[in-house]
C-alpha atoms as a PDB file:
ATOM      1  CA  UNK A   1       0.000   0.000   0.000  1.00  0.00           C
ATOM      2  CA  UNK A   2       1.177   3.699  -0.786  1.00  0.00           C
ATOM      3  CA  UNK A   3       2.450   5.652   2.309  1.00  0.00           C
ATOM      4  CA  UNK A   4      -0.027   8.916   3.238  1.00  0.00           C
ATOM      5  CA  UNK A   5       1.287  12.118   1.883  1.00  0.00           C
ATOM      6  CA  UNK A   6       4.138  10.868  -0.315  1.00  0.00           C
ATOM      7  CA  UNK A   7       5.267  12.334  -3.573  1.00  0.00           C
ATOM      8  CA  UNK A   8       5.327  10.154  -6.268  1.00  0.00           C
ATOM      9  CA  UNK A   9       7.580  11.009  -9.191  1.00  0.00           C
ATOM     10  CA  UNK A  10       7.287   9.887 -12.296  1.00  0.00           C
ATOM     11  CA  UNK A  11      10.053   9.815 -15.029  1.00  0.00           C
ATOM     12  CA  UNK A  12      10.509   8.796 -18.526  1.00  0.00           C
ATOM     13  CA  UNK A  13      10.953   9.712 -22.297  1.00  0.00           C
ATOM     14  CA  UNK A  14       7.328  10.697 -24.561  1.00  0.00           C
ATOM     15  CA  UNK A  15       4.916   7.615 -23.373  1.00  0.00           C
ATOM     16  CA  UNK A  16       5.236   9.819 -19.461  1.00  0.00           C
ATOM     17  CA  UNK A  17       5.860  12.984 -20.948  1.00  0.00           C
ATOM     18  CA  UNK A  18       2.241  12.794 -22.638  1.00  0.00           C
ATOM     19  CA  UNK A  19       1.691  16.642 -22.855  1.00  0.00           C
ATOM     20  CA  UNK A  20       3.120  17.350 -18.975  1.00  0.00           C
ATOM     21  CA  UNK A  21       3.241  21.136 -18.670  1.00  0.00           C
ATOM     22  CA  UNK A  22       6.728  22.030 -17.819  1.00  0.00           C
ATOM     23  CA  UNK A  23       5.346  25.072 -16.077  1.00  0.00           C
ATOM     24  CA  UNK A  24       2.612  23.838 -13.926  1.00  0.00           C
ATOM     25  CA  UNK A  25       3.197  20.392 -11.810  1.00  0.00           C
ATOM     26  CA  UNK A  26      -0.864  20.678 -11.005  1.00  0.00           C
ATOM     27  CA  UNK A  27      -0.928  19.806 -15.492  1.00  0.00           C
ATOM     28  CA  UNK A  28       0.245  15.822 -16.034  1.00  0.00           C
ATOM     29  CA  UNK A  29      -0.217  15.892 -19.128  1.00  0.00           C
ATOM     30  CA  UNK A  30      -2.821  13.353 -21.034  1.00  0.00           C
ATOM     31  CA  UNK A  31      -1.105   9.619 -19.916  1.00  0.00           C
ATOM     32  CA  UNK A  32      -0.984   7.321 -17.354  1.00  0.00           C
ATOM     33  CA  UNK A  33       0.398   9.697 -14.577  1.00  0.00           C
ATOM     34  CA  UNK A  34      -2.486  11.695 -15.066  1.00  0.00           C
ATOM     35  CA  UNK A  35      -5.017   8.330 -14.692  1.00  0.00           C
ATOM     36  CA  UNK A  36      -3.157   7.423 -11.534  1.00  0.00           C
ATOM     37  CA  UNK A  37      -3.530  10.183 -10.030  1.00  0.00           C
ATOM     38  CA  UNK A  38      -6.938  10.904 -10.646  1.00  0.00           C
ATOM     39  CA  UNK A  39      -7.664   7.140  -9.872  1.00  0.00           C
ATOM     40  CA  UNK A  40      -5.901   7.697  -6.292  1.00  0.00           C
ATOM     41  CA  UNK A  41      -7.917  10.892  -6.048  1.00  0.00           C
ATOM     42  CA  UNK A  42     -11.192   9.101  -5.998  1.00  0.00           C
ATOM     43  CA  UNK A  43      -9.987   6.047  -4.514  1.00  0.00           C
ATOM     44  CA  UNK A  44      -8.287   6.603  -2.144  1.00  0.00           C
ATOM     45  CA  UNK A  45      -8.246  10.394  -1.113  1.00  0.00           C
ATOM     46  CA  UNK A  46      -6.663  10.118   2.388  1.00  0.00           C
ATOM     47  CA  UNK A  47      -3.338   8.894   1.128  1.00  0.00           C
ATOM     48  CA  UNK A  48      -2.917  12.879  -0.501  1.00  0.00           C
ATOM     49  CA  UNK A  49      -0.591  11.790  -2.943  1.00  0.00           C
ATOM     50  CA  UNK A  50       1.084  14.602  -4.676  1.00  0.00           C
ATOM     51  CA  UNK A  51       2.223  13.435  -7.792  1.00  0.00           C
ATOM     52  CA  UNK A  52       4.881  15.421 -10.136  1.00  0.00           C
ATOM     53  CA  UNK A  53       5.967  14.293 -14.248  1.00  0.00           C
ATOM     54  CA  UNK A  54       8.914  14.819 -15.141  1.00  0.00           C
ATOM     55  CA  UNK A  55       9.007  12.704 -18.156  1.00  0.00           C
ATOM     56  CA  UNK A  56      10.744  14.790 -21.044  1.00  0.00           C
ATOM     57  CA  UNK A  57       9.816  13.532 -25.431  1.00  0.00           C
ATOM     58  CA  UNK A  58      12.760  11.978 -26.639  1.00  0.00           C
ATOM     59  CA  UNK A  59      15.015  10.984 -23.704  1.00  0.00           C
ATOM     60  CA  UNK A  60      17.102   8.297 -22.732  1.00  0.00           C
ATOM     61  CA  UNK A  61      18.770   6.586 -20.516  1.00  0.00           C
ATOM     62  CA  UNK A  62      21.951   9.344 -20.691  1.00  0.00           C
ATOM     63  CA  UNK A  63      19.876  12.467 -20.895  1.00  0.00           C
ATOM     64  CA  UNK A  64      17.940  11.039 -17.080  1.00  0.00           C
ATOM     65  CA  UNK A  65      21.455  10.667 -15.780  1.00  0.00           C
ATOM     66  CA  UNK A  66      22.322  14.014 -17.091  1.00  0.00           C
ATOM     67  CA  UNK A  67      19.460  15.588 -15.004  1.00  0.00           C
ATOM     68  CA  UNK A  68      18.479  13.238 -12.630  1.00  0.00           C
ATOM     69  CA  UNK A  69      19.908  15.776  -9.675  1.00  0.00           C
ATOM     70  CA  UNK A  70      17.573  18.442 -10.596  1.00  0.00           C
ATOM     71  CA  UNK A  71      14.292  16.442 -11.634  1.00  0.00           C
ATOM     72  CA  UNK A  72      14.935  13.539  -9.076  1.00  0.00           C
ATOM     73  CA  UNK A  73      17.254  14.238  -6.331  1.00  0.00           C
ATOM     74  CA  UNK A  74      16.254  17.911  -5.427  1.00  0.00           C
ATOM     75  CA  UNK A  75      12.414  17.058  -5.373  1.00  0.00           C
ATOM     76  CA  UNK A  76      12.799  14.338  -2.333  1.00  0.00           C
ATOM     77  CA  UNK A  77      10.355  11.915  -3.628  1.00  0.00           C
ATOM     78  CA  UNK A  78       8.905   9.034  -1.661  1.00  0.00           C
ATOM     79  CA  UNK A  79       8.585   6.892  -4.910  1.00  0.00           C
ATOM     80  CA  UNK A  80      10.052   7.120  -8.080  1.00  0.00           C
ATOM     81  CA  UNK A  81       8.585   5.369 -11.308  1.00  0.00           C
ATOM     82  CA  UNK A  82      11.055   4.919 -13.939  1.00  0.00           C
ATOM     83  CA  UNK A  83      10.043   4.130 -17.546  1.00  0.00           C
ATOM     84  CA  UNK A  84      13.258   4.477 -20.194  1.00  0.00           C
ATOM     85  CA  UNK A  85      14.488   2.638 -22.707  1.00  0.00           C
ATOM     86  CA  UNK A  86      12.131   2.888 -26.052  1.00  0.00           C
ATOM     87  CA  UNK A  87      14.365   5.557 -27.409  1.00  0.00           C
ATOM     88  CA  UNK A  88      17.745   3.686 -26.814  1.00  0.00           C
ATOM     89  CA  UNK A  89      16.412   1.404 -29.144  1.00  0.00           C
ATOM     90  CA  UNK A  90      14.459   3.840 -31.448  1.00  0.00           C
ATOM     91  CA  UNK A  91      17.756   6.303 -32.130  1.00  0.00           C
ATOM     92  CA  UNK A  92      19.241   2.899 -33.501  1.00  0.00           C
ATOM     93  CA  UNK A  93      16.759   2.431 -36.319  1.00  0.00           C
ATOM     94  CA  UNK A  94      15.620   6.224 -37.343  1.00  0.00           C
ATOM     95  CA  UNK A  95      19.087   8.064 -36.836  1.00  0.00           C
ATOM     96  CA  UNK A  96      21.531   5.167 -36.787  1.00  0.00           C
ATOM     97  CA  UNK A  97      22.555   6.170 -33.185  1.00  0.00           C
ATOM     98  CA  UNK A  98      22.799   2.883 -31.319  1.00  0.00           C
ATOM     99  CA  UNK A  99      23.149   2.554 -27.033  1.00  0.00           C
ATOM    100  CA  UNK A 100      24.598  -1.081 -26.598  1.00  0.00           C
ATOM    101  CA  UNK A 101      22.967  -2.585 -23.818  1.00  0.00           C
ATOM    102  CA  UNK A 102      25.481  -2.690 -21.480  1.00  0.00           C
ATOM    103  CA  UNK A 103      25.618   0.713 -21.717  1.00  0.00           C
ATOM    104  CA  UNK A 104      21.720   1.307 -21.244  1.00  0.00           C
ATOM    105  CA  UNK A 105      22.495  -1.049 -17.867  1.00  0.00           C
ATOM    106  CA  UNK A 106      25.223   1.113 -16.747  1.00  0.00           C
ATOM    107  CA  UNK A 107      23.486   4.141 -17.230  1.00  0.00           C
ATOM    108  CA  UNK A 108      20.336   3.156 -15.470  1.00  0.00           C
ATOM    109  CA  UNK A 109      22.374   1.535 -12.462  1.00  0.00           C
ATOM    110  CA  UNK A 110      24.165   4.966 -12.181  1.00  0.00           C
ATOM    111  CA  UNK A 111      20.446   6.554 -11.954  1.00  0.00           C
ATOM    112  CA  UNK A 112      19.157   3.286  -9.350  1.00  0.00           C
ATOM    113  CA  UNK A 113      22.227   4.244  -7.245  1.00  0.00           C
ATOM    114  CA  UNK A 114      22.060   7.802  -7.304  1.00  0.00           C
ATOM    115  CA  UNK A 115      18.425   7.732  -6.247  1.00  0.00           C
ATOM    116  CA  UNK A 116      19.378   5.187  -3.468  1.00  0.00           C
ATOM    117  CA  UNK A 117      22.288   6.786  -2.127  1.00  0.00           C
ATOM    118  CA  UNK A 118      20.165  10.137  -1.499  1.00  0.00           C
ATOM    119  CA  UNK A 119      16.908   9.613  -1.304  1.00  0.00           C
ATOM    120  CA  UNK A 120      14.809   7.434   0.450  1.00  0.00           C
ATOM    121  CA  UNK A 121      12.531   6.678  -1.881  1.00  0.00           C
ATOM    122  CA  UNK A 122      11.508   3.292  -3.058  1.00  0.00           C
ATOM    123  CA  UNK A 123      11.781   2.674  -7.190  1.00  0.00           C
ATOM    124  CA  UNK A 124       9.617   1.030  -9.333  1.00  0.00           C
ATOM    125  CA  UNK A 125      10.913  -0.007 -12.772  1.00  0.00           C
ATOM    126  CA  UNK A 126       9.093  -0.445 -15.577  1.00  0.00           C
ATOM    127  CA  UNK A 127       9.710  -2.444 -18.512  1.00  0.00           C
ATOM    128  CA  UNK A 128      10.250  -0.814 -21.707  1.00  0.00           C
ATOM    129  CA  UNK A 129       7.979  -2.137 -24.752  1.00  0.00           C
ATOM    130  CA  UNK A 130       6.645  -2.518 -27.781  1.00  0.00           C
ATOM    131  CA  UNK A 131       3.551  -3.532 -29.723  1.00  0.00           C
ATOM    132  CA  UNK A 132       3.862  -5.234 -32.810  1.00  0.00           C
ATOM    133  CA  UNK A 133       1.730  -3.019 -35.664  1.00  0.00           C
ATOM    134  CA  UNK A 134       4.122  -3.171 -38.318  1.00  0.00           C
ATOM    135  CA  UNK A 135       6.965  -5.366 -39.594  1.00  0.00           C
ATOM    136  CA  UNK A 136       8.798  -2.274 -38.610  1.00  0.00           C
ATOM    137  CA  UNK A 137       8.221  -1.998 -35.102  1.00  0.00           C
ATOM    138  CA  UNK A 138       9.039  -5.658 -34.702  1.00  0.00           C
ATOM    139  CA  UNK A 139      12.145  -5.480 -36.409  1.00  0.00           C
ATOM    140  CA  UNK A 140      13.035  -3.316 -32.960  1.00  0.00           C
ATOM    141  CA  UNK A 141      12.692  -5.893 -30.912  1.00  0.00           C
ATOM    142  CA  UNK A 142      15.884  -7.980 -31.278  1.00  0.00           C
ATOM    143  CA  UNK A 143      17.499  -4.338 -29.923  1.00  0.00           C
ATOM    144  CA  UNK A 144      14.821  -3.812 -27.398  1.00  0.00           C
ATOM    145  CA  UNK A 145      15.048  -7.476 -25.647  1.00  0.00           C
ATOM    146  CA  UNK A 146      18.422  -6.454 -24.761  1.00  0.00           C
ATOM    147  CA  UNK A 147      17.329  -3.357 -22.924  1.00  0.00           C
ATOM    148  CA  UNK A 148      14.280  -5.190 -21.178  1.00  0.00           C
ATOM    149  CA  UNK A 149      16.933  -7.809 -19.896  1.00  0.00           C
ATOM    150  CA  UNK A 150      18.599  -5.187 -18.927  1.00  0.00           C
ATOM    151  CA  UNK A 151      15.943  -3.531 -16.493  1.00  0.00           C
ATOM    152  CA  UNK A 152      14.608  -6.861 -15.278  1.00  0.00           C
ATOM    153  CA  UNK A 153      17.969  -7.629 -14.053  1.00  0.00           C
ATOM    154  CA  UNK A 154      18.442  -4.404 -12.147  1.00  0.00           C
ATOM    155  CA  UNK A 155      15.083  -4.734 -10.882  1.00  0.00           C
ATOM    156  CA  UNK A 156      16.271  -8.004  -9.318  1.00  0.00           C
ATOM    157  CA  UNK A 157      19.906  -6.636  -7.945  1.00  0.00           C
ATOM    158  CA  UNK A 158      18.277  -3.509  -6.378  1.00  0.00           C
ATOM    159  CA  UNK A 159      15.208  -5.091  -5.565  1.00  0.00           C
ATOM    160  CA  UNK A 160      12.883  -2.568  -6.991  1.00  0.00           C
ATOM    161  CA  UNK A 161       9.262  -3.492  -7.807  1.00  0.00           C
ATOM    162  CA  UNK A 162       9.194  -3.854 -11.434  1.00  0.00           C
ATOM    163  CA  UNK A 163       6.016  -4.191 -13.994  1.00  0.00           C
ATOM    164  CA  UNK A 164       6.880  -5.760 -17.240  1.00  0.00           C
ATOM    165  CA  UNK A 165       4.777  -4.312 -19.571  1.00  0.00           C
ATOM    166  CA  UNK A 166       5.881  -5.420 -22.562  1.00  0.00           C
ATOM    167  CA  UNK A 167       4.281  -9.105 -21.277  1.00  0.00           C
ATOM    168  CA  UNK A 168       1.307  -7.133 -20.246  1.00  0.00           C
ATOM    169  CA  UNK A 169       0.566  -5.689 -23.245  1.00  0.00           C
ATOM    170  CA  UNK A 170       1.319  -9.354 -24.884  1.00  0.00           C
ATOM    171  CA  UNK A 171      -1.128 -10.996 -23.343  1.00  0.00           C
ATOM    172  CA  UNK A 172      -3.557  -7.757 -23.250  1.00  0.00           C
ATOM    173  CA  UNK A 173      -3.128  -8.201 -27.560  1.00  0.00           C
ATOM    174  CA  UNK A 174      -4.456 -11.869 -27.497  1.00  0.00           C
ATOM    175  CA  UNK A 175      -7.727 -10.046 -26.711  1.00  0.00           C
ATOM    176  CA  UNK A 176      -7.331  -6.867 -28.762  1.00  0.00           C
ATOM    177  CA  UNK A 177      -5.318  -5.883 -31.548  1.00  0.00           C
ATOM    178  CA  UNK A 178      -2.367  -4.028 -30.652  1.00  0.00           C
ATOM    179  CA  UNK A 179      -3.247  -0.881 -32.433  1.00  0.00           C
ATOM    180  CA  UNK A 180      -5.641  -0.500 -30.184  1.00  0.00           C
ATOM    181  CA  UNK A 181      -3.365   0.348 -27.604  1.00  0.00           C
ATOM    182  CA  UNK A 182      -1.034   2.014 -29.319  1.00  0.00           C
ATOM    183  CA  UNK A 183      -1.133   2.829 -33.036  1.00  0.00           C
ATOM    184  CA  UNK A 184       2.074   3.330 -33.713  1.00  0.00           C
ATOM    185  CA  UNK A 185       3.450   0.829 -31.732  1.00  0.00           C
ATOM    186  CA  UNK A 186       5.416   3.075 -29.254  1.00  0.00           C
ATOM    187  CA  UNK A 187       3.458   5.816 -27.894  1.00  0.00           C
ATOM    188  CA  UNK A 188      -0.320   4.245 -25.890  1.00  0.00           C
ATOM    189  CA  UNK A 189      -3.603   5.124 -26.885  1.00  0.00           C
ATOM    190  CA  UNK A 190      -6.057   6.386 -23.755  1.00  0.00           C
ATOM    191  CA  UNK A 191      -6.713   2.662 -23.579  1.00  0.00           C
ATOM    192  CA  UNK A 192      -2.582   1.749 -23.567  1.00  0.00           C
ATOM    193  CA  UNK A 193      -1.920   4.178 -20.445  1.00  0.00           C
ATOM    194  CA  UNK A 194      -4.984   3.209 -18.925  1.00  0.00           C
ATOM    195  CA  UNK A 195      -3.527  -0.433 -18.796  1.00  0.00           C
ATOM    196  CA  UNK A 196      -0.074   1.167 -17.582  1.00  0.00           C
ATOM    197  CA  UNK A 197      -2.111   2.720 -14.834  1.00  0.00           C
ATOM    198  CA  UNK A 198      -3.999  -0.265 -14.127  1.00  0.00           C
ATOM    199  CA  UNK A 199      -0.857  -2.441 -12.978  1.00  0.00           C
ATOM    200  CA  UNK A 200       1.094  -0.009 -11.786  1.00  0.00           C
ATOM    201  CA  UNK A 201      -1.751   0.768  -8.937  1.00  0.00           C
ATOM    202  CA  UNK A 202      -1.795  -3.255  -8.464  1.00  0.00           C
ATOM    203  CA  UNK A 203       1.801  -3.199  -8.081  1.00  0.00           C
ATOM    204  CA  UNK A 204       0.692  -1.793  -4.601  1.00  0.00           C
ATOM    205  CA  UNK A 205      -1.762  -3.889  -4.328  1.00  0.00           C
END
């Protein structure tokens, strides 16, 4: 269960970013942060979450190590969500700007220790993914597995929770096609993030 009057930050490339005013904490933005909140809002209103995005379009795994003092560190969360990882893999495909894996795992264990070392926050890791629309996007995923390896073994060594959504939305796909949670493949429809939101509340049970 969620601690009373925590912060809960969330971080992560586009799929968190959804829209997030960079102004205004109060404005999520249009993804699952914004259904988690709202879903602890009316569910459960005497934990007073305060919940903060910091997910920035287009990042990876370097650029939250680059600013993980400022945007992590410095706001003293009680949780921190982590989503990275798509855009490691993307970069290699649309710009021919590859991250090998084991540099995607160091970079994210610098970010797992940094958090560890000063905060006191407890991490939850989840799984980068994919769905498969196109011949293209699954082309990604012998680049992407390497990643997800790569976050479900840190999950382990740190012992963070971890959600892997790429299985979720697997198994989610036997029932629906995968455009309909995501029509590109990448970036979630309202009925992709509301799945995100959906297991990262059971996650806390």
């Amino acid at each position: 269960m969620l601690k009373a009057n925590s912060t809960i930050l969330f971080q992560g490339d586009s799929i968190t970013d959804a829209g997030r005013s960079r102004e205004d904490d109060s404005w999520l933005g249009d993804g699952y942060p914004l259904t988690i909140s709202e879903l602890l809002q009316d569910g459960f209103p005497e934990l007073n979450a305060k919940i903060i995005n910091r997910g920035i379009s287009g990042n990876r795994a370097i650029d939250l190590v680059n600013r993980w003092q400022e945007d992590c560190i410095a706001l003293k969360p009680d949780y921190v969500s982590i989503l990275i990882g798509v855009n490691d893999t993307w970069r290699k495909y649309d710009s021919n700007d590859e991250t090998p894996a084991d540099l995607f795992r160091e970079r994210l264990k610098t970010i797992l220790e940094d958090t560890l070392k000063n905060t006191s926050a407890q991490i939850i890791l989840l799984n980068p993914f994919l769905l498969d629309v196109n011949e293209n996007i699954t082309k990604m995923r012998e680049d992407l597995c390497l990643k997800q390896e790569a976050v479900a073994e840190l999950a382990k060594e740190y012992g963070t929770k971890f959600i892997d959504l790429d299985k979720i939305f697997k198994d989610a796909s036997k029932k629906y096609s995968p455009s309909y949670f995501s029509l590109d493949g990448v970036h979630p429809s309202f009925a992709g993030h509301a799945l995100i939101a959906d297991e990262w509340l059971k996650a806390f049970d």
